[in-house]
C-alpha atoms as a PDB file:
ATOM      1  CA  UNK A   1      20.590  17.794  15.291  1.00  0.00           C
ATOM      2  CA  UNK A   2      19.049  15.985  18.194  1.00  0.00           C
ATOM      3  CA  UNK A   3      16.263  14.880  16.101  1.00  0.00           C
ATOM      4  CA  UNK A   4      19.316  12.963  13.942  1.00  0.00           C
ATOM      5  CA  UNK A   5      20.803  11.967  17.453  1.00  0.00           C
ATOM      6  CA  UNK A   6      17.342  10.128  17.715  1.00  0.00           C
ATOM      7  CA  UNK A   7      17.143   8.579  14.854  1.00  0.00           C
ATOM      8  CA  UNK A   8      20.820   7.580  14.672  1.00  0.00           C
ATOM      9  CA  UNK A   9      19.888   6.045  18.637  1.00  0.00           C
ATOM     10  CA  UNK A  10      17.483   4.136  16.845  1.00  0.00           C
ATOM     11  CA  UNK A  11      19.147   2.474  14.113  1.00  0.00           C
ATOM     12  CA  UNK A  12      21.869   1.456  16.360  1.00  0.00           C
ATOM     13  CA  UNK A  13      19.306  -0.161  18.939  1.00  0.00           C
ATOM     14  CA  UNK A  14      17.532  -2.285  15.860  1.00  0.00           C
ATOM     15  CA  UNK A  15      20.931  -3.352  14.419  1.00  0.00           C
ATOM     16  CA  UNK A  16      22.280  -4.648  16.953  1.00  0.00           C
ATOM     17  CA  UNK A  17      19.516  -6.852  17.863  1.00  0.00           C
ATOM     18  CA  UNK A  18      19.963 -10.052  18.682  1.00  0.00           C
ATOM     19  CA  UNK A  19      16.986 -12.223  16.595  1.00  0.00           C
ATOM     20  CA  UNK A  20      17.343 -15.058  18.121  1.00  0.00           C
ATOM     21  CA  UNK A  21      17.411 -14.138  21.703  1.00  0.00           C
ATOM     22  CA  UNK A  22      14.326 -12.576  21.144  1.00  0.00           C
ATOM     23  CA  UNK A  23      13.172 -15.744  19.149  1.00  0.00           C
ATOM     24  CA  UNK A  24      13.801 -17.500  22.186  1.00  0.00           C
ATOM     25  CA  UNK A  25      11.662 -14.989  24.518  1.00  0.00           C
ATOM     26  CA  UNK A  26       9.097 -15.039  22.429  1.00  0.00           C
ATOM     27  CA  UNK A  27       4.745 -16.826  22.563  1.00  0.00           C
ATOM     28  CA  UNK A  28       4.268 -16.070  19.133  1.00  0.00           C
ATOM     29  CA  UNK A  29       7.721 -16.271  17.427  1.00  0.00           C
ATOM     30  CA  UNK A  30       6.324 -15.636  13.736  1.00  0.00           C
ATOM     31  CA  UNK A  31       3.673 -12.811  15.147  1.00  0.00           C
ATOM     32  CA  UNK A  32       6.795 -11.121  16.821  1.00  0.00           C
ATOM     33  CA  UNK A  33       8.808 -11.326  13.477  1.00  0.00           C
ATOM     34  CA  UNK A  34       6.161  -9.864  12.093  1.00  0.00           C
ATOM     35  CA  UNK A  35       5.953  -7.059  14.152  1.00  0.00           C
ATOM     36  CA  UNK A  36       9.949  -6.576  13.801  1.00  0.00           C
ATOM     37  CA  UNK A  37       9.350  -6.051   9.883  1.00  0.00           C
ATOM     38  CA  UNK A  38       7.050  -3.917  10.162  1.00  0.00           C
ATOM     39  CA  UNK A  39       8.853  -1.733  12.997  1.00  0.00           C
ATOM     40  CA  UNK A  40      11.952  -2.320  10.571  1.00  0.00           C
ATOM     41  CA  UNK A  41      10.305  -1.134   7.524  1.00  0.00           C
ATOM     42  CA  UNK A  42       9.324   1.968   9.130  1.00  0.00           C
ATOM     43  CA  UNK A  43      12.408   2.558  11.338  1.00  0.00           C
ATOM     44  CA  UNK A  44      14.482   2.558   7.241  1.00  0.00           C
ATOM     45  CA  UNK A  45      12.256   4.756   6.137  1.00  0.00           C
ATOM     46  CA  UNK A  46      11.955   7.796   8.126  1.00  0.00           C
ATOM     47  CA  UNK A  47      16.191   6.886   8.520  1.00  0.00           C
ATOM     48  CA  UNK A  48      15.691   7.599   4.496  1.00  0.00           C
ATOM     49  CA  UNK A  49      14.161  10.814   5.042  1.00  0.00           C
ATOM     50  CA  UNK A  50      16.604  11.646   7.787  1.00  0.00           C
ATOM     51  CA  UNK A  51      19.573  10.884   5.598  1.00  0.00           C
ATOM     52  CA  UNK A  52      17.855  12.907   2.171  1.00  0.00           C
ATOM     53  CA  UNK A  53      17.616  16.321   4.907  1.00  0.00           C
ATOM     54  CA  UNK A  54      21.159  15.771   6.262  1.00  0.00           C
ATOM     55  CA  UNK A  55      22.644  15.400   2.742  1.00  0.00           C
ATOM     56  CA  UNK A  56      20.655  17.798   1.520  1.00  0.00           C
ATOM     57  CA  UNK A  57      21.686  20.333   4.371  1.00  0.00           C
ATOM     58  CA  UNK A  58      25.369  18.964   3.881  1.00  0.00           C
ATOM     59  CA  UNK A  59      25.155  19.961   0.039  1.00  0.00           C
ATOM     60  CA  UNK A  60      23.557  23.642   0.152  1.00  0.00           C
ATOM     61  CA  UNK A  61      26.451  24.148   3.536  1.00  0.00           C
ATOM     62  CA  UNK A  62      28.978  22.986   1.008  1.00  0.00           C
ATOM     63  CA  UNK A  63      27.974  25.027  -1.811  1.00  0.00           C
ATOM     64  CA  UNK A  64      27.810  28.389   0.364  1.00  0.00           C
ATOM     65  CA  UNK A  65      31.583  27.395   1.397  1.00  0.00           C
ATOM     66  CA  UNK A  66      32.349  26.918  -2.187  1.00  0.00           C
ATOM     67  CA  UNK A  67      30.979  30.016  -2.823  1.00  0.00           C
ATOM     68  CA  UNK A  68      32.161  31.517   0.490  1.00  0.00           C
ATOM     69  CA  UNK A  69      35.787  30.333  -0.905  1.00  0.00           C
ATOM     70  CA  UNK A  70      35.623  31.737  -4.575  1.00  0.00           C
ATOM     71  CA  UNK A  71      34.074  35.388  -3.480  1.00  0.00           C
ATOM     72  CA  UNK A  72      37.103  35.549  -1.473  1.00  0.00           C
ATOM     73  CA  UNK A  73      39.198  34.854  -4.213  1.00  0.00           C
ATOM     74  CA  UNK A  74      37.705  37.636  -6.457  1.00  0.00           C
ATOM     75  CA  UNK A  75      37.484  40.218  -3.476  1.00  0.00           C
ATOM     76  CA  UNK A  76      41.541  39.389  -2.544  1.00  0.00           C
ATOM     77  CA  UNK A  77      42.252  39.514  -6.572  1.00  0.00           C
ATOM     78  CA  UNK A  78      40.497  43.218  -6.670  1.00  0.00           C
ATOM     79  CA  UNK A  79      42.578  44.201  -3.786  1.00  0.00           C
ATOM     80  CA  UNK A  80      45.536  43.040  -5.661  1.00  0.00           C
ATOM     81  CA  UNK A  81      44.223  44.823  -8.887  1.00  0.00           C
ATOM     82  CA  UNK A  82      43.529  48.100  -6.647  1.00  0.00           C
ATOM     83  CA  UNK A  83      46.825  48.140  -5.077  1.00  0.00           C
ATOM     84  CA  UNK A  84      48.934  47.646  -8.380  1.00  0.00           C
ATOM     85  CA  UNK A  85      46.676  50.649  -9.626  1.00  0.00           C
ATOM     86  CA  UNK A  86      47.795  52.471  -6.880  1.00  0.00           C
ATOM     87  CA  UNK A  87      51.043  51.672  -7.145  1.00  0.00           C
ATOM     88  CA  UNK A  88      51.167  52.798 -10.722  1.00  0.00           C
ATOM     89  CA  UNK A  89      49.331  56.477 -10.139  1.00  0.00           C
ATOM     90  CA  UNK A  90      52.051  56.738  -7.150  1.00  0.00           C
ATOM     91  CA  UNK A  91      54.607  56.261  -9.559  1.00  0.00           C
ATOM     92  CA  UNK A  92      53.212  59.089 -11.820  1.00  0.00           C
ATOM     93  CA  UNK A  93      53.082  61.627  -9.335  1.00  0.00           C
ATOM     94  CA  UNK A  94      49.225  61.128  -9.038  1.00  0.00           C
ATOM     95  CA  UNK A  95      49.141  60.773  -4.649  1.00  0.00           C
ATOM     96  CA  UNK A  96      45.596  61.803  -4.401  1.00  0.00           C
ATOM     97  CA  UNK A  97      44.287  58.521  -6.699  1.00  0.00           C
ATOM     98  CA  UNK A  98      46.995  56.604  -5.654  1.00  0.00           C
ATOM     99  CA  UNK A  99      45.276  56.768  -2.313  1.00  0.00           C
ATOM    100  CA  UNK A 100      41.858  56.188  -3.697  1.00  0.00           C
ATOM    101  CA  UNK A 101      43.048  52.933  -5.166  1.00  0.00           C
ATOM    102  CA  UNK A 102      44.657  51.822  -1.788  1.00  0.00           C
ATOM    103  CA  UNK A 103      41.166  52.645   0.165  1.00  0.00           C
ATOM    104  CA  UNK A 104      39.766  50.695  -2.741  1.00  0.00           C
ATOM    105  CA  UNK A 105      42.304  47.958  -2.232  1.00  0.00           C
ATOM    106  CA  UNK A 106      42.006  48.202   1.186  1.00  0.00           C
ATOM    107  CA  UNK A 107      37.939  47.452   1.138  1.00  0.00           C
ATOM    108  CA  UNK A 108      38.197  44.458  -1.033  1.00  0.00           C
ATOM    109  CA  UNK A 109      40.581  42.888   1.691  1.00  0.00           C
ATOM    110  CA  UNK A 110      38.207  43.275   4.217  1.00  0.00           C
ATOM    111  CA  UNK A 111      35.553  41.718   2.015  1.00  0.00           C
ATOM    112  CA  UNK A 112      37.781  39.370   1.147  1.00  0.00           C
ATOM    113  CA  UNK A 113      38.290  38.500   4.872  1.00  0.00           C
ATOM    114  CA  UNK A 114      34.714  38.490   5.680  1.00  0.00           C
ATOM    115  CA  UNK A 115      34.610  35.844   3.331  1.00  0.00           C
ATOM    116  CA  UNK A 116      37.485  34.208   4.152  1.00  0.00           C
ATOM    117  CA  UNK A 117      35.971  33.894   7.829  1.00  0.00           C
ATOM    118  CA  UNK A 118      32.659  32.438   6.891  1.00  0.00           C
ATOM    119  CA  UNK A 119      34.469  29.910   4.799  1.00  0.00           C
ATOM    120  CA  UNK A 120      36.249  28.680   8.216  1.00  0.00           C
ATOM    121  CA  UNK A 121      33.207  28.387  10.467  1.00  0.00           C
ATOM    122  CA  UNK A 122      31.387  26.482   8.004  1.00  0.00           C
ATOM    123  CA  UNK A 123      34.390  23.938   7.996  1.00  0.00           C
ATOM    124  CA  UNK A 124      33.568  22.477  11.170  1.00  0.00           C
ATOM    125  CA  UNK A 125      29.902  22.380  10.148  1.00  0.00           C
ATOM    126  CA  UNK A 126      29.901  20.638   7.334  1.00  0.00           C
ATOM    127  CA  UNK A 127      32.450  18.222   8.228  1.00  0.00           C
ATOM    128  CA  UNK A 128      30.157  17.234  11.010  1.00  0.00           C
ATOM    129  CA  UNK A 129      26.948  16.899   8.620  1.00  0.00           C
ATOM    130  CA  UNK A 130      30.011  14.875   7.028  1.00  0.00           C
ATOM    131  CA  UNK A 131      30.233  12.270   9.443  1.00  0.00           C
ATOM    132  CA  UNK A 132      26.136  12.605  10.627  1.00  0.00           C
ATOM    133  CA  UNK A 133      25.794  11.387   6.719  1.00  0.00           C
ATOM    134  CA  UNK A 134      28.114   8.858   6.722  1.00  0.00           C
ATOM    135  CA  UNK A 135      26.956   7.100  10.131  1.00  0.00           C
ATOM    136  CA  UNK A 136      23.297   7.559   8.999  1.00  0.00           C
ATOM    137  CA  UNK A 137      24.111   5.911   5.839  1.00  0.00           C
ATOM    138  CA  UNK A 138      25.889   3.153   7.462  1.00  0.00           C
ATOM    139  CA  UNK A 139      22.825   2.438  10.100  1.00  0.00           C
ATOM    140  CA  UNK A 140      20.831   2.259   7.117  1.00  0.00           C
ATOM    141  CA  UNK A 141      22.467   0.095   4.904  1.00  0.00           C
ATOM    142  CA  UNK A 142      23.129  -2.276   8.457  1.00  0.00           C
ATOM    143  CA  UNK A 143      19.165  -2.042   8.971  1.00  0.00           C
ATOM    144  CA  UNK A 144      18.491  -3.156   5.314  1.00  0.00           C
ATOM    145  CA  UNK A 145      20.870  -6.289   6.348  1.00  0.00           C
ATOM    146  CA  UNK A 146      19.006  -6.550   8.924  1.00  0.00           C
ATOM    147  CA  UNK A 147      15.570  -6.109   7.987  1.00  0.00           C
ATOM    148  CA  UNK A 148      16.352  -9.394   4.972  1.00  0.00           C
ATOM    149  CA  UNK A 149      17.597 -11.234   7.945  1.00  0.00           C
ATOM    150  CA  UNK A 150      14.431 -10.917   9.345  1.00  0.00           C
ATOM    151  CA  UNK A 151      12.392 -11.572   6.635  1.00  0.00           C
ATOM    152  CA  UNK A 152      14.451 -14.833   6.092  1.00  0.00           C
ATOM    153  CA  UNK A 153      14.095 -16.246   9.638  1.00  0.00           C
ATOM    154  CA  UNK A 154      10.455 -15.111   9.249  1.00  0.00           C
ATOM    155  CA  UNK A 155       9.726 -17.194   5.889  1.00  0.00           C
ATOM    156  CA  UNK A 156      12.091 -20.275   7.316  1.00  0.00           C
ATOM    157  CA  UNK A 157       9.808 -20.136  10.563  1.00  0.00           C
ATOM    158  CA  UNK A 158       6.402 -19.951   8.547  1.00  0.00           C
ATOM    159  CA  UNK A 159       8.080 -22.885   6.671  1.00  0.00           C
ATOM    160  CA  UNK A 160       8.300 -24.911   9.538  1.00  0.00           C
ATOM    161  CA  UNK A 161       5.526 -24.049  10.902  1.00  0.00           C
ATOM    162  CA  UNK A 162       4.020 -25.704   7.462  1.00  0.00           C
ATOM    163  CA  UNK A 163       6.021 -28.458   7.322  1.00  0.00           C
ATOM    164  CA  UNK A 164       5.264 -29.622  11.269  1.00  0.00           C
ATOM    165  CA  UNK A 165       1.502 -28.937  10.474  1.00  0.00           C
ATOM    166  CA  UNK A 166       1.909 -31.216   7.117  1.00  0.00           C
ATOM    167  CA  UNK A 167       3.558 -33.863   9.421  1.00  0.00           C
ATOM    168  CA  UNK A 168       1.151 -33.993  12.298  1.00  0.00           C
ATOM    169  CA  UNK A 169      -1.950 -34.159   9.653  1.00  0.00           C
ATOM    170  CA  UNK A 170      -0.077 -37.089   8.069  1.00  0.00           C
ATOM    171  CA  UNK A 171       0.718 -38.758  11.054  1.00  0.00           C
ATOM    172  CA  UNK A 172      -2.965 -38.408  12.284  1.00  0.00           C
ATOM    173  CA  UNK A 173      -3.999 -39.724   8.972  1.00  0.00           C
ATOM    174  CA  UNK A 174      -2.322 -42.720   9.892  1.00  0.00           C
ATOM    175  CA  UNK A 175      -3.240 -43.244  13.286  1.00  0.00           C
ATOM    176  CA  UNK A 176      -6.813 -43.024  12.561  1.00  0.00           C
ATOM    177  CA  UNK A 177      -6.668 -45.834   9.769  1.00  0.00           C
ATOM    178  CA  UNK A 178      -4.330 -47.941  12.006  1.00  0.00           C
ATOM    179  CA  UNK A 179      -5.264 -51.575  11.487  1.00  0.00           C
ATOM    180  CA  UNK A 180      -4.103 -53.148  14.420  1.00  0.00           C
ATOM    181  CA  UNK A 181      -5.753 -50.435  16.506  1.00  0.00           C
ATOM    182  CA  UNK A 182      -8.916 -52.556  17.546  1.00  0.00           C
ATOM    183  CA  UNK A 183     -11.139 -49.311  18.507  1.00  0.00           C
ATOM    184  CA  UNK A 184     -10.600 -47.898  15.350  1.00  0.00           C
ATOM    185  CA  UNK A 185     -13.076 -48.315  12.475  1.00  0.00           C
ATOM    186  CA  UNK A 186     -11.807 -51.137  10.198  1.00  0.00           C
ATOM    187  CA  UNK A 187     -11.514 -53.446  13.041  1.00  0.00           C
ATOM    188  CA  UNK A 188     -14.778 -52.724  14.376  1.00  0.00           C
ATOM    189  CA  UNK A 189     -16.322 -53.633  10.702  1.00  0.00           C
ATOM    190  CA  UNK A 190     -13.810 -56.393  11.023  1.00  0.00           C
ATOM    191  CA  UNK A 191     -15.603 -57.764  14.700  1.00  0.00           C
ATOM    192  CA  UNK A 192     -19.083 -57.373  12.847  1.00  0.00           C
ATOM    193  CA  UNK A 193     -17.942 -59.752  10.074  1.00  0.00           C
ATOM    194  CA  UNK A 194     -16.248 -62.145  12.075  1.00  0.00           C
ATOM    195  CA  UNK A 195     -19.663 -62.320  14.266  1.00  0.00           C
ATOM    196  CA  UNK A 196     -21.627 -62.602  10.923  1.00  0.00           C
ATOM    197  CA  UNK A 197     -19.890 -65.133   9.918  1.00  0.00           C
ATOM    198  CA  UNK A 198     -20.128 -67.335  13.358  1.00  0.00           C
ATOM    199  CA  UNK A 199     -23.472 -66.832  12.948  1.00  0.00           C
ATOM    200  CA  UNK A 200     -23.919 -67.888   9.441  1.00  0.00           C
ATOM    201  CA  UNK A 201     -21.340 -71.274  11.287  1.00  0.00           C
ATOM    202  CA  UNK A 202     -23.892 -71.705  13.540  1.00  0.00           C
ATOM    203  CA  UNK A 203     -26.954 -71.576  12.074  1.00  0.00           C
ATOM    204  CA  UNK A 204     -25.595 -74.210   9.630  1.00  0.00           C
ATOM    205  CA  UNK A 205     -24.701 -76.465  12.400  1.00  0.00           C
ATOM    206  CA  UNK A 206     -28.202 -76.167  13.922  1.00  0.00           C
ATOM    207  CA  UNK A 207     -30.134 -76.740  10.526  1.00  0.00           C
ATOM    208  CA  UNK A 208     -27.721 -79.937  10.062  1.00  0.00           C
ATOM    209  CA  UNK A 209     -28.333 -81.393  13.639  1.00  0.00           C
ATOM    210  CA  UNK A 210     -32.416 -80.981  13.408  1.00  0.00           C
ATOM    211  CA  UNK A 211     -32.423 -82.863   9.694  1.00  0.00           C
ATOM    212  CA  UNK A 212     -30.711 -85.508  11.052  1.00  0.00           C
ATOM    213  CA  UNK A 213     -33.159 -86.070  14.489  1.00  0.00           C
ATOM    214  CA  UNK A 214     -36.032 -85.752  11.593  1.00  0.00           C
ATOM    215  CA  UNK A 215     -34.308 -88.241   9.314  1.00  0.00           C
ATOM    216  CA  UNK A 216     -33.465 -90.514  12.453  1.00  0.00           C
ATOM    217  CA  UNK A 217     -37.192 -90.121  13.549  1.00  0.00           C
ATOM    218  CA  UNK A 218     -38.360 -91.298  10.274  1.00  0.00           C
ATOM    219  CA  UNK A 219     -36.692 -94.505  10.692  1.00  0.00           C
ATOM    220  CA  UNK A 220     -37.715 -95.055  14.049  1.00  0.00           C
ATOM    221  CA  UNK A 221     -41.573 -94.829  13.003  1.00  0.00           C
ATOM    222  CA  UNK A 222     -41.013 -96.756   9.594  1.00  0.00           C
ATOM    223  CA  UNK A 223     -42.519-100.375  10.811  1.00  0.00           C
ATOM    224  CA  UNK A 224     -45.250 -98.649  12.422  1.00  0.00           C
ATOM    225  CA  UNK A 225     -47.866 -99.330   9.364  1.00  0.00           C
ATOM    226  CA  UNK A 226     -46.528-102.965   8.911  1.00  0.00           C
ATOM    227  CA  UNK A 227     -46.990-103.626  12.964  1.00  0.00           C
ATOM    228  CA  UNK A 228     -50.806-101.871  12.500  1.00  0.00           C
ATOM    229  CA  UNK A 229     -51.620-104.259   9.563  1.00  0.00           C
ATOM    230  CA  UNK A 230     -50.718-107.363  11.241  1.00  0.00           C
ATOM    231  CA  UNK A 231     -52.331-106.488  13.889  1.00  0.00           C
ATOM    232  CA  UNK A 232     -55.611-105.949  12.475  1.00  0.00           C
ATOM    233  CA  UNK A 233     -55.004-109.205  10.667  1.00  0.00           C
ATOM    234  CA  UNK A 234     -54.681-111.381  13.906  1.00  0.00           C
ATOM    235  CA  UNK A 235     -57.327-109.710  15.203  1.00  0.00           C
ATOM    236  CA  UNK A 236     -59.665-110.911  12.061  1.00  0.00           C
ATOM    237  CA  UNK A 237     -58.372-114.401  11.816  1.00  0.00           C
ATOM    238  CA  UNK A 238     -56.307-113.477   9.395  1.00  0.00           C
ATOM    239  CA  UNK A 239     -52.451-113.809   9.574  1.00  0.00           C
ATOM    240  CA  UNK A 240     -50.644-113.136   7.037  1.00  0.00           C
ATOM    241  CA  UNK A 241     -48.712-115.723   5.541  1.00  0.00           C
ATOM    242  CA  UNK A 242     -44.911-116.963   7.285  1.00  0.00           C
ATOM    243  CA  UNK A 243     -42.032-116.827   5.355  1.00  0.00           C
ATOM    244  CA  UNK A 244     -40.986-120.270   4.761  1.00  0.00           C
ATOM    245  CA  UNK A 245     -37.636-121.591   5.688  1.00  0.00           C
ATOM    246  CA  UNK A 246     -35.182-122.497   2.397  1.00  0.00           C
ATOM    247  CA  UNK A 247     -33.321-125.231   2.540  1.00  0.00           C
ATOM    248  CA  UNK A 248     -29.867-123.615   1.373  1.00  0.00           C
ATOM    249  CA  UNK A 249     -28.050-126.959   1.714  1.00  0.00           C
ATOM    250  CA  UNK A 250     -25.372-127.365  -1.093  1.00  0.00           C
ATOM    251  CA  UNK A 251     -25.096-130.843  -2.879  1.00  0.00           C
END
């Protein structure tokens, strides 16, 4: 019995707990669920084994009080049978087996007593394996509720857990290809390009700027052979013909 007292102690501690207050106590919410089902699990099944012994008990005390009950019956219906026998020898003259029949009659009541007796202080037995059955079986089927209430807040909490972890990858995802974020990767290829291209800006601006001095140099130096020639021709007595003045006058 005290082992029952145990186990009943037991299932009334884990159904009445209070999930999420210990949620809220909790590091590792999911590891502690975990834990719970598995202290659950256990908890239902030696409760299964205690409730199989008590019923079993509570059926073999029941059928010894049947039985208790209907060997009464048959001892108090030989006593009956005995005395009527009596009776009847009496009545015939015949006192020496009328008395047997009486002692007879006389035995089976006290058998049927005995049995009567044991049928009485079983009563209070087996009605209380009545009610051990009937609380165990109601701390079970509680635990059971219990134990799918756990599960459930266990597989909502790992899918959670999933969905947070799905959101922060996402929104990390995100951050890391932001576009307007100027340390991040696409604008530093962005700062290379833009510097590429200043370069490419001023390299054309330099090549333009040194044709032009060398196209304005050529000019500058384009008499110089015509200035050499005359001079060597004054210097040999020979100057090279004036251009005449025209006479443009319109008649």
């Amino acid at each position: 019995m005290a082992e029952k007292q145990t186990i009943l102690g037991r299932m009334a501690q884990l159904a009445k707990a209070n999930i999420n207050a210990l949620l809220d106590k909790a590091e590792d919410p999911q590891k502690m669920l975990d834990q719970m089902v598995r202290d659950y699990t256990n908890s239902i099944a030696e409760a299964q084994d205690a409730v199989a012994m008590t019923v079993g008990n509570l059926r073999l005390a029941q059928s010894d009080y049947n039985e208790d009950v209907k060997t009464s019956r048959e001892w108090g219906q030989k006593a009956l049978a005995a005395s009527r026998k009596a009776d009847s020898l009496r009545a015939s003259g015949k006192e020496a087996d009328a008395q047997r029949f009486d002692d007879l009659a006389k035995i089976a009541i006290g058998k049927q007593l005995q049995y009567e007796k044991e049928a009485r202080d079983a009563e209070p037995l087996i009605q209380s394996q009545e009610e051990v059955v009937a609380k165990l079986k109601s701390g079970l089927d509680q635990m059971r509720n219990k134990l799918q209430e756990l599960k459930s807040k266990r597989d909502q909490l790992v899918a959670r857990q999933k969905s947070a972890e799905a959101q922060n990858q996402v929104q990390d995802a995100i951050s890391s290809i932001n576009v307007l974020d100027p340390t991040s990767e696409l604008g530093r290829y962005e700062d290379q390009v833009r510097r590429q291209e200043a370069l490419a800006v001023g390299k054309a601006e330099v090549a333009a700027s040194s044709l032009e001095s060398q196209f304005a140099e050529l000019e500058d130096h384009s008499n110089d052979v015509e200035i050499e020639a005359r001079l060597a021709a004054l210097k040999s007595d020979k100057a090279p013909a004036q251009i005449e003045a025209k006479d443009f006058t319109v008649y």
